[in-house]
C-alpha atoms as a PDB file:
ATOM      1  CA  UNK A   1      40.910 -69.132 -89.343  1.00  0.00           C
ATOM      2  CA  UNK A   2      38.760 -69.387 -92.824  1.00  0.00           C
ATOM      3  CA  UNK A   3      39.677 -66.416 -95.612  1.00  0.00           C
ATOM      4  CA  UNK A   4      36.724 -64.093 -96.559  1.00  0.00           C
ATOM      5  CA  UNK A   5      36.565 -64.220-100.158  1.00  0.00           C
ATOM      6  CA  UNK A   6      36.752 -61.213-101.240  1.00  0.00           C
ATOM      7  CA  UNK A   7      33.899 -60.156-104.180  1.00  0.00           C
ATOM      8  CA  UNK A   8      34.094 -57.157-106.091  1.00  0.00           C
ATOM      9  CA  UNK A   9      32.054 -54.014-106.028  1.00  0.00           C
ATOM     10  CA  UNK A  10      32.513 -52.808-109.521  1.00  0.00           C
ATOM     11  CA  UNK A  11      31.194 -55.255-111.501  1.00  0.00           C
ATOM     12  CA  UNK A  12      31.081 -54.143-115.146  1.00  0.00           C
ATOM     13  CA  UNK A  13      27.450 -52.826-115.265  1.00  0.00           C
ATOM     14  CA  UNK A  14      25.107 -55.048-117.505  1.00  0.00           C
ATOM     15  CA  UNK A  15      24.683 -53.894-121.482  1.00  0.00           C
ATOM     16  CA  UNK A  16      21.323 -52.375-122.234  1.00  0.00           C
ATOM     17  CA  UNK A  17      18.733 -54.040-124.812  1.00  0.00           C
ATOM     18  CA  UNK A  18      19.535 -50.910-127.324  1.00  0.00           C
ATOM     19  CA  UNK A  19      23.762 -51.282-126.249  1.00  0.00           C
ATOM     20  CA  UNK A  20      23.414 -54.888-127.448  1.00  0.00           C
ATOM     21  CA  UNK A  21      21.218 -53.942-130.519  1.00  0.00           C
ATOM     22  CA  UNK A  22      23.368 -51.497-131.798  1.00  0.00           C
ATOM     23  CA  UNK A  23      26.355 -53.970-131.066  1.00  0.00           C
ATOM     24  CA  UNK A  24      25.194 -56.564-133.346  1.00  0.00           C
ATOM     25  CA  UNK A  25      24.007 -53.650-136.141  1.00  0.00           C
ATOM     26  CA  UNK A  26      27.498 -52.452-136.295  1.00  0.00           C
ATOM     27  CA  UNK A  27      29.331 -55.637-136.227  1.00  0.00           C
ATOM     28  CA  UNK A  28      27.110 -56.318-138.927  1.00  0.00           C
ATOM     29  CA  UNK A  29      27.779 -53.672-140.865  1.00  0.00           C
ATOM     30  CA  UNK A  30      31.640 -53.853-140.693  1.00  0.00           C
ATOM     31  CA  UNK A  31      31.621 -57.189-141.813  1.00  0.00           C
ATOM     32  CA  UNK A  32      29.244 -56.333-145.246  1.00  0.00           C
ATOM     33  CA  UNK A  33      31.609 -53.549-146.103  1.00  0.00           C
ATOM     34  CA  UNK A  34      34.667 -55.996-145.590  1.00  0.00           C
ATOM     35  CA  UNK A  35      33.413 -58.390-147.316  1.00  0.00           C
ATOM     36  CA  UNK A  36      32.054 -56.352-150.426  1.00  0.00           C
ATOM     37  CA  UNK A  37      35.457 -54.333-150.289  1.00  0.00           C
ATOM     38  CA  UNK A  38      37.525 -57.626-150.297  1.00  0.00           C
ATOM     39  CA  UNK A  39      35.641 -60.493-152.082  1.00  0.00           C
ATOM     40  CA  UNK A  40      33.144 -57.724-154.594  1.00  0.00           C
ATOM     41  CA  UNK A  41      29.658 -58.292-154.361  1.00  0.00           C
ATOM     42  CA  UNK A  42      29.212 -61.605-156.021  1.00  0.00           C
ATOM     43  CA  UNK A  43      31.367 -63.093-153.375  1.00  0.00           C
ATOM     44  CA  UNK A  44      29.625 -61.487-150.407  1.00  0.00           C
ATOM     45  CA  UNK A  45      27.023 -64.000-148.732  1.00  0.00           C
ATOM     46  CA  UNK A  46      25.023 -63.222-145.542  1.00  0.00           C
ATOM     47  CA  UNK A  47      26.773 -66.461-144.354  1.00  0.00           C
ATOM     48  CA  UNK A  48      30.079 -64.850-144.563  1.00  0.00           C
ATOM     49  CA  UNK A  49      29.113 -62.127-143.350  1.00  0.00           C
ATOM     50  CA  UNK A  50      27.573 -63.613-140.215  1.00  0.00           C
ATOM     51  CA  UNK A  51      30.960 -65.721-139.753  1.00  0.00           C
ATOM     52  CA  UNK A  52      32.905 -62.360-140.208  1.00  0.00           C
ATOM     53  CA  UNK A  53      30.493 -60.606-137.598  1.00  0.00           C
ATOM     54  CA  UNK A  54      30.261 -63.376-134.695  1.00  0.00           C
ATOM     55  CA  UNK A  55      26.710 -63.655-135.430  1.00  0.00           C
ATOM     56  CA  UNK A  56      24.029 -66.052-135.555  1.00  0.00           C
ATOM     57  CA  UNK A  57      21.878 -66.250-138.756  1.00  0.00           C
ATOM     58  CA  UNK A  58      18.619 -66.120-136.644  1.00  0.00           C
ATOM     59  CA  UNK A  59      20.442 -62.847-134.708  1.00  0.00           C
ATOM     60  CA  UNK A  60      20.850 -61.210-139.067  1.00  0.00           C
ATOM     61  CA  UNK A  61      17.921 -61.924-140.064  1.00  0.00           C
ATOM     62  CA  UNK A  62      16.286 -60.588-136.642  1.00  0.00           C
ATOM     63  CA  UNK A  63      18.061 -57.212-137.701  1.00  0.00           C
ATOM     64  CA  UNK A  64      18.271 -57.873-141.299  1.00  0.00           C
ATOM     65  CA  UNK A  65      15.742 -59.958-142.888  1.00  0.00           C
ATOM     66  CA  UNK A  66      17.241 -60.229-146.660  1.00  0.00           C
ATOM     67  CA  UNK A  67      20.477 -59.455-148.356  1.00  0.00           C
ATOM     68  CA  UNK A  68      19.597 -56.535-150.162  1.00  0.00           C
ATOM     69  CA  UNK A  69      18.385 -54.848-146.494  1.00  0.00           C
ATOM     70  CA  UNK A  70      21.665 -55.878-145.525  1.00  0.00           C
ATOM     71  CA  UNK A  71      23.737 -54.627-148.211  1.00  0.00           C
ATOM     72  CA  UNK A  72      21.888 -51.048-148.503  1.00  0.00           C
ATOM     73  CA  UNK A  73      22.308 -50.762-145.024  1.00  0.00           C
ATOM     74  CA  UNK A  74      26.075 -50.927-145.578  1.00  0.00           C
ATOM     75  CA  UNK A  75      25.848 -48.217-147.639  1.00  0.00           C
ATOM     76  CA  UNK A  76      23.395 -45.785-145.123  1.00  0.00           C
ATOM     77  CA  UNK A  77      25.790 -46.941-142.320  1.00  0.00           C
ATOM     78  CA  UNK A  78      29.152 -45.245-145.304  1.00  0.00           C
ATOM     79  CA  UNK A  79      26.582 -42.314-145.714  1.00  0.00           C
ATOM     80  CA  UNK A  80      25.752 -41.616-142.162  1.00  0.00           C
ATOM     81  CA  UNK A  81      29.676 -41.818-141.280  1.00  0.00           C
ATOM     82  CA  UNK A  82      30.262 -39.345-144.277  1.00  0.00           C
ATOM     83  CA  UNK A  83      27.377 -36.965-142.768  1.00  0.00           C
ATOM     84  CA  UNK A  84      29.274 -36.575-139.731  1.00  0.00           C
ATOM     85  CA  UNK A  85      32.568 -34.844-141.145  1.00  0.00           C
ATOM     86  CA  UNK A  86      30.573 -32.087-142.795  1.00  0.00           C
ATOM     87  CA  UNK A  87      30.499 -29.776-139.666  1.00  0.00           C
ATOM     88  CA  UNK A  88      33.912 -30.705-139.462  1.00  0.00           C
ATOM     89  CA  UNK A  89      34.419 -29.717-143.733  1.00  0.00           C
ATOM     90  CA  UNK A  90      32.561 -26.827-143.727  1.00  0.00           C
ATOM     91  CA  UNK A  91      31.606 -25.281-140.235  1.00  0.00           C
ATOM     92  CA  UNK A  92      34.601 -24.584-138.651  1.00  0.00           C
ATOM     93  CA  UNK A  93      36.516 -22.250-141.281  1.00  0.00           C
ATOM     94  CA  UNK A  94      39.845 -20.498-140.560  1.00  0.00           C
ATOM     95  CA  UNK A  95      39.843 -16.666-139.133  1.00  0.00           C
ATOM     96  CA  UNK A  96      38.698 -14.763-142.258  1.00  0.00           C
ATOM     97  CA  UNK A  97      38.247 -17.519-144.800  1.00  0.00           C
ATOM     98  CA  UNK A  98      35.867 -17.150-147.573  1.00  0.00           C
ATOM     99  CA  UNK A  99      33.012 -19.115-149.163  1.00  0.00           C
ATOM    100  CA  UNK A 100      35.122 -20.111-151.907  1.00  0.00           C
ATOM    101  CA  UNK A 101      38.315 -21.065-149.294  1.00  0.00           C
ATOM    102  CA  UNK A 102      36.041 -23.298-147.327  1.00  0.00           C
ATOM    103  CA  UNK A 103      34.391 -24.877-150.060  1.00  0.00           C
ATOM    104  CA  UNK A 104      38.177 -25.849-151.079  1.00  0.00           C
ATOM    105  CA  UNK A 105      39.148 -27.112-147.928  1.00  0.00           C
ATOM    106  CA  UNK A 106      36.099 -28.738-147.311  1.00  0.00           C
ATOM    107  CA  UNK A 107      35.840 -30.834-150.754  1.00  0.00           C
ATOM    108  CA  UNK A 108      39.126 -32.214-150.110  1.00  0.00           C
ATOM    109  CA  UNK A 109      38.364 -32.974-146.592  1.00  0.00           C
ATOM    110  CA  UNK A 110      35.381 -34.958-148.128  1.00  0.00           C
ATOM    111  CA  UNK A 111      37.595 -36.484-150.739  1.00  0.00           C
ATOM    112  CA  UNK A 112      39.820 -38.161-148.382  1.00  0.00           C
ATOM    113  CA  UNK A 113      36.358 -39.664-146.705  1.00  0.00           C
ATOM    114  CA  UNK A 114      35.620 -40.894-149.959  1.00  0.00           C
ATOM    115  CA  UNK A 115      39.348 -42.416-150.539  1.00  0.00           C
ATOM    116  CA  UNK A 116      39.140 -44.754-147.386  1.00  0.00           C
ATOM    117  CA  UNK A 117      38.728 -47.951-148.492  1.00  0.00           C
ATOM    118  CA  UNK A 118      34.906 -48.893-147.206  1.00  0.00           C
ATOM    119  CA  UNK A 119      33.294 -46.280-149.974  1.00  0.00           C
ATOM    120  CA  UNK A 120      34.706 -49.030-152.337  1.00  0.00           C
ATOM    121  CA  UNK A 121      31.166 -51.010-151.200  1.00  0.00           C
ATOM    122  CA  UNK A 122      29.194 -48.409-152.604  1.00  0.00           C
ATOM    123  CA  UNK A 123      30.685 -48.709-156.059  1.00  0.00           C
ATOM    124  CA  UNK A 124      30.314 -52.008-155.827  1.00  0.00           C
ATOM    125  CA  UNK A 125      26.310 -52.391-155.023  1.00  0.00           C
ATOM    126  CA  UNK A 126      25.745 -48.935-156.997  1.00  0.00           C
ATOM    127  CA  UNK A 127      26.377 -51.708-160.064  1.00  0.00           C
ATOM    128  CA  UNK A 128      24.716 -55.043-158.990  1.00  0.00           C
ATOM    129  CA  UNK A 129      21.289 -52.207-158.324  1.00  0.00           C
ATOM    130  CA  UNK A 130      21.157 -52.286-162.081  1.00  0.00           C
ATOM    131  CA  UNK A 131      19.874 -56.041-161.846  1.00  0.00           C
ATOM    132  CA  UNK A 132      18.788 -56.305-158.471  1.00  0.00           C
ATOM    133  CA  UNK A 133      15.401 -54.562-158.328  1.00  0.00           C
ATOM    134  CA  UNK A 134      14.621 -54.881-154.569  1.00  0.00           C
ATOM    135  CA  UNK A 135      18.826 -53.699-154.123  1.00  0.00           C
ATOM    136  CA  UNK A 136      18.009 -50.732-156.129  1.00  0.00           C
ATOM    137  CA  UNK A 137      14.825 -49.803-154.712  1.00  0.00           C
ATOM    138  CA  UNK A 138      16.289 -49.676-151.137  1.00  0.00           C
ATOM    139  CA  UNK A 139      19.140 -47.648-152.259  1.00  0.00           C
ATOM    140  CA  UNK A 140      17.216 -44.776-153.687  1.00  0.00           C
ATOM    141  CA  UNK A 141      15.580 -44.625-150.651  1.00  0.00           C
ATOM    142  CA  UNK A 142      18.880 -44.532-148.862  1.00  0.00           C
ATOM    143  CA  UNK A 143      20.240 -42.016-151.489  1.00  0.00           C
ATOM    144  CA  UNK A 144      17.563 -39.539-151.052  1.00  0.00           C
ATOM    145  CA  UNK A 145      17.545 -39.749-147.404  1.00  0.00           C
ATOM    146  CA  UNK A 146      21.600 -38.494-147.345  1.00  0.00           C
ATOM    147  CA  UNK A 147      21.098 -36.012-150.061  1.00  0.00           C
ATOM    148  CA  UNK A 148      17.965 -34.393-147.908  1.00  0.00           C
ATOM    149  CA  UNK A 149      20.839 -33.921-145.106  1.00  0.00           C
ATOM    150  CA  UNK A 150      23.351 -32.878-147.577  1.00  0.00           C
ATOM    151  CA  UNK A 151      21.392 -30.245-148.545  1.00  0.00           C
ATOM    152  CA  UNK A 152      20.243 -29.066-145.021  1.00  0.00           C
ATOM    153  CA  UNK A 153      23.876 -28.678-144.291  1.00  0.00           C
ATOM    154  CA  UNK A 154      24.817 -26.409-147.879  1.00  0.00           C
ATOM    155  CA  UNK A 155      21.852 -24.343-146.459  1.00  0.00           C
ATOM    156  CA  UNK A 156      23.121 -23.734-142.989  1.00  0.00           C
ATOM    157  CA  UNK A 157      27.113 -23.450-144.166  1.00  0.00           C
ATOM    158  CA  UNK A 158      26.481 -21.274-147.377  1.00  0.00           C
ATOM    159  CA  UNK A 159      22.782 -19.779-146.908  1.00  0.00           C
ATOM    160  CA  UNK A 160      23.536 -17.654-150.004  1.00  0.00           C
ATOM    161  CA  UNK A 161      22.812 -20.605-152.015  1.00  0.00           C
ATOM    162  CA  UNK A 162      18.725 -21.403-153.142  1.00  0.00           C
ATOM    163  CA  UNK A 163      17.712 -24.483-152.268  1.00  0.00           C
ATOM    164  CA  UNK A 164      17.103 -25.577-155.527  1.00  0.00           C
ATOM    165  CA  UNK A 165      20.740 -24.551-157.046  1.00  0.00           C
ATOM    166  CA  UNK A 166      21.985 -26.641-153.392  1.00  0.00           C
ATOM    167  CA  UNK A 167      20.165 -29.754-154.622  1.00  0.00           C
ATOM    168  CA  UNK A 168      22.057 -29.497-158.185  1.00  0.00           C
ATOM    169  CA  UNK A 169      25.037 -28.728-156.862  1.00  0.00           C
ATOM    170  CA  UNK A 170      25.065 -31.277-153.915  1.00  0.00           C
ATOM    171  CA  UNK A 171      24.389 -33.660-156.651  1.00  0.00           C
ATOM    172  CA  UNK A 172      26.875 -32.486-159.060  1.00  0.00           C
ATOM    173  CA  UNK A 173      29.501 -32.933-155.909  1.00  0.00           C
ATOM    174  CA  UNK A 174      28.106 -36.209-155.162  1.00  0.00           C
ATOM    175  CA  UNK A 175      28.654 -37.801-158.763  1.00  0.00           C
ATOM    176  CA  UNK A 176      31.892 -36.204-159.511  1.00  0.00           C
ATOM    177  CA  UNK A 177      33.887 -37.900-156.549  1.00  0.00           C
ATOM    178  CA  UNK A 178      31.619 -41.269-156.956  1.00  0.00           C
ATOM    179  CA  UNK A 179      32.784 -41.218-160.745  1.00  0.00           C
ATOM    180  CA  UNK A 180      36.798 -40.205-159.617  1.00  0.00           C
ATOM    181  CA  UNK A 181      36.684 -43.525-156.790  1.00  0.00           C
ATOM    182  CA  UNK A 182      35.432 -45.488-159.911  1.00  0.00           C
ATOM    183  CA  UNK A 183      38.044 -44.310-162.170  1.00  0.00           C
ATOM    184  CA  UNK A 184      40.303 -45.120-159.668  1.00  0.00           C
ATOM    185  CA  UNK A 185      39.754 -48.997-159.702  1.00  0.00           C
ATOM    186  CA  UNK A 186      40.910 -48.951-163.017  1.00  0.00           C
ATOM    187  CA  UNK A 187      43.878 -46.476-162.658  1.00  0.00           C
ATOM    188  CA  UNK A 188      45.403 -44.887-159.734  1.00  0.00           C
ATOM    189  CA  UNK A 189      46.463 -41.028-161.063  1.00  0.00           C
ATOM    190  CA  UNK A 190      46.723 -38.571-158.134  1.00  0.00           C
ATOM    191  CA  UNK A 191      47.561 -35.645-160.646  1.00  0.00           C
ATOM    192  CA  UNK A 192      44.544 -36.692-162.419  1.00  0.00           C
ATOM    193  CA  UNK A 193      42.571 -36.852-159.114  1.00  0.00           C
ATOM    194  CA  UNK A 194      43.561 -33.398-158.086  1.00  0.00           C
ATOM    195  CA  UNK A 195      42.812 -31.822-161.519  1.00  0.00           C
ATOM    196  CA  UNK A 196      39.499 -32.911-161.733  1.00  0.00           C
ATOM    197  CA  UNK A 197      39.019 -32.256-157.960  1.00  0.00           C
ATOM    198  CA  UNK A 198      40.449 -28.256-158.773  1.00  0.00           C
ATOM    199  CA  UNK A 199      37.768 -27.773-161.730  1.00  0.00           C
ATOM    200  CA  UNK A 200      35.152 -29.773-159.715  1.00  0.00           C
ATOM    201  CA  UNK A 201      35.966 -26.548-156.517  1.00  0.00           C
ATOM    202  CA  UNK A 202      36.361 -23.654-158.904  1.00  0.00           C
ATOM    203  CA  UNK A 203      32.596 -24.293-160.804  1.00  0.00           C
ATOM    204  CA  UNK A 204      31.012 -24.778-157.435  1.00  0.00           C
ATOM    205  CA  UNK A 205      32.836 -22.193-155.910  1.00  0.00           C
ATOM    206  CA  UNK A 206      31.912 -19.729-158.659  1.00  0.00           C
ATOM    207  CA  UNK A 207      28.636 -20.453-158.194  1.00  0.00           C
ATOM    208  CA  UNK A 208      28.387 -20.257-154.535  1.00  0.00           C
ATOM    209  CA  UNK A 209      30.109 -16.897-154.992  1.00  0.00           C
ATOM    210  CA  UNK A 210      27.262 -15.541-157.315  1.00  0.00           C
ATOM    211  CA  UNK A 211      24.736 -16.255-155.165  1.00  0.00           C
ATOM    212  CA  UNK A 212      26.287 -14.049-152.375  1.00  0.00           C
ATOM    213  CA  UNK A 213      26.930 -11.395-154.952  1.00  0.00           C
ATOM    214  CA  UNK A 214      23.310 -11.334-155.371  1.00  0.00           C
ATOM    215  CA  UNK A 215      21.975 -11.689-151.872  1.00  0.00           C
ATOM    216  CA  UNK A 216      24.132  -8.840-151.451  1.00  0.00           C
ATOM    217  CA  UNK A 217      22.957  -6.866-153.803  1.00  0.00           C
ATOM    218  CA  UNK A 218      18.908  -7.631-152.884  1.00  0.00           C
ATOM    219  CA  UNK A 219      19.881  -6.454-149.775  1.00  0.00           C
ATOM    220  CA  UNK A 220      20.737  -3.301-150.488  1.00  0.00           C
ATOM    221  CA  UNK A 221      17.262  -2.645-152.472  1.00  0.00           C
ATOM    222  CA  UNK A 222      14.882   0.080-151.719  1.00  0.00           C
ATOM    223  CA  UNK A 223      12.075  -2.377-150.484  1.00  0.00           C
ATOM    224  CA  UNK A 224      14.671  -4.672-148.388  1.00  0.00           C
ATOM    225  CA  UNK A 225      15.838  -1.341-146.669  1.00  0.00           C
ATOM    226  CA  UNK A 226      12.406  -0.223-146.134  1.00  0.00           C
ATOM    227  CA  UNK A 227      11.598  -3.785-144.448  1.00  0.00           C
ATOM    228  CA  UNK A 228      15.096  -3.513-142.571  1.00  0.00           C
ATOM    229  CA  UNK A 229      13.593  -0.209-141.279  1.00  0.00           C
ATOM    230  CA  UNK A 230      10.484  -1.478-140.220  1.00  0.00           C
ATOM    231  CA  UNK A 231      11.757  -4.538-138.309  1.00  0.00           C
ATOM    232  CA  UNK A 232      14.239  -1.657-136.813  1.00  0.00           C
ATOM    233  CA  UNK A 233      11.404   0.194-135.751  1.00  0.00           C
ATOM    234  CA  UNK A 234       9.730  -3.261-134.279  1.00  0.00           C
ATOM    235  CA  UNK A 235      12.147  -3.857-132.177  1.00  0.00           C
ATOM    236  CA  UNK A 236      12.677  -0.630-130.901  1.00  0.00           C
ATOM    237  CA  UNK A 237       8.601  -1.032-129.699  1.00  0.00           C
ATOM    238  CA  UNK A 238       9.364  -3.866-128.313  1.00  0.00           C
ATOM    239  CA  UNK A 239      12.572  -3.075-126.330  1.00  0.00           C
ATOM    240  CA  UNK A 240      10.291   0.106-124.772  1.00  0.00           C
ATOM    241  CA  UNK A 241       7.488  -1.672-124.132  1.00  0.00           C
ATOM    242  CA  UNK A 242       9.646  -4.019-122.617  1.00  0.00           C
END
């Protein structure tokens, strides 16, 4: 009597064109921010990071055509990863919490983002830009895509604010933690970390907290109560006619 062989019937299912894409993208990406957080940026080659990645150089430069793509990717791939904790920072606030008390919590939630050890890539190409034209071209356009969604989330989180007081303050955020991860390279002072990070909550937070004050008090304004009334009365048409 001859044994059946037996085959299997749950073959791992085949990797899509886009599965594999984004494979190779993110191995790439890994191994960039490795290599710029462990060797700087004058140390980081695409060959290295191919090695580092399992990739071939044709399979790079099929994704990634030069370096400075490359390395400004890195730092979209940091920004897009920082993007996601802000519903996370800012959306989800304790019973009862104010503006001000989920700004706080928030900003330090964001600060310990910052303090993981790939945002230490940014620093370093954020200082080769200044002689790297083509570096520094694609990371303003990588910069101003991330502050766009930065300030599309202080408008949904703390509507309050104008848009054009979010853009300052987004930036003013931005620059202040950028400038503490630098000042850490040279010295590492938690106190002095969690001063500046205090002063850095309070200015925003009084600012934020102005802004309600005054939506506030526009809302309680002859003409917004007399538009109030009329979309009252609107709706009340509707429901009838309803």
């Amino acid at each position: 009597m001859h044994s059946v062989p037996i085959t299997s019937t749950t073959s791992r299912p085949r990797r899509t064109q886009q599965e594999r894409r984004e494979t190779t993208r993110g191995a790439l990406m890994e191994a960039t921010i490795e290599c710029l957080v462990e060797l700087g940026y004058g140390a980081t080659t695409t060959l290295e990071v191919e090695r580092r990645a399992g990739v071939s150089r044709g399979a790079r430069i099929h994704h990634f055509p030069t370096k400075a793509l490359l390395l400004a990717s890195a730092v979209d791939y940091l920004y897009h990863r920082l993007g996601a904790h802000y519903e996370q920072a800012f959306g989800h606030p304790q019973t009862g919490a104010t503006d001000a008390e989920r700004l706080v919590s928030g900003l330090r939630l964001l600060w310990s983002v910052y303090l993981q050890p790939g945002y230490v890539a940014v620093l370093e190409l954020s200082m080769a830009a200044r002689t790297d034209d083509e570096l520094r071209s694609r990371l303003a356009e990588v910069a101003l895509r991330h502050r766009v969604l930065a300030i599309e989330a202080a408008s949904i989180y703390f509507p309050a604010v104008p848009r054009a007081r979010a853009e300052r303050l987004v930036q003013f955020i931005h620059s202040t933690l950028l400038g503490l991860l630098m000042e850490r390279n040279i010295q590492d002072d938690p106190a002095r970390d969690m001063g500046v990070l205090a002063l850095l909550e309070a200015s925003v937070a009084v600012q934020i907290a102005a802004d309600a004050e005054a939506k506030s008090e526009n809302a309680h304004t002859p003409s917004a109560r007399a538009h109030d009334s009329k979309q009252d009365s609107a709706r009340e048409i509707a429901r009838r006619g309803g």
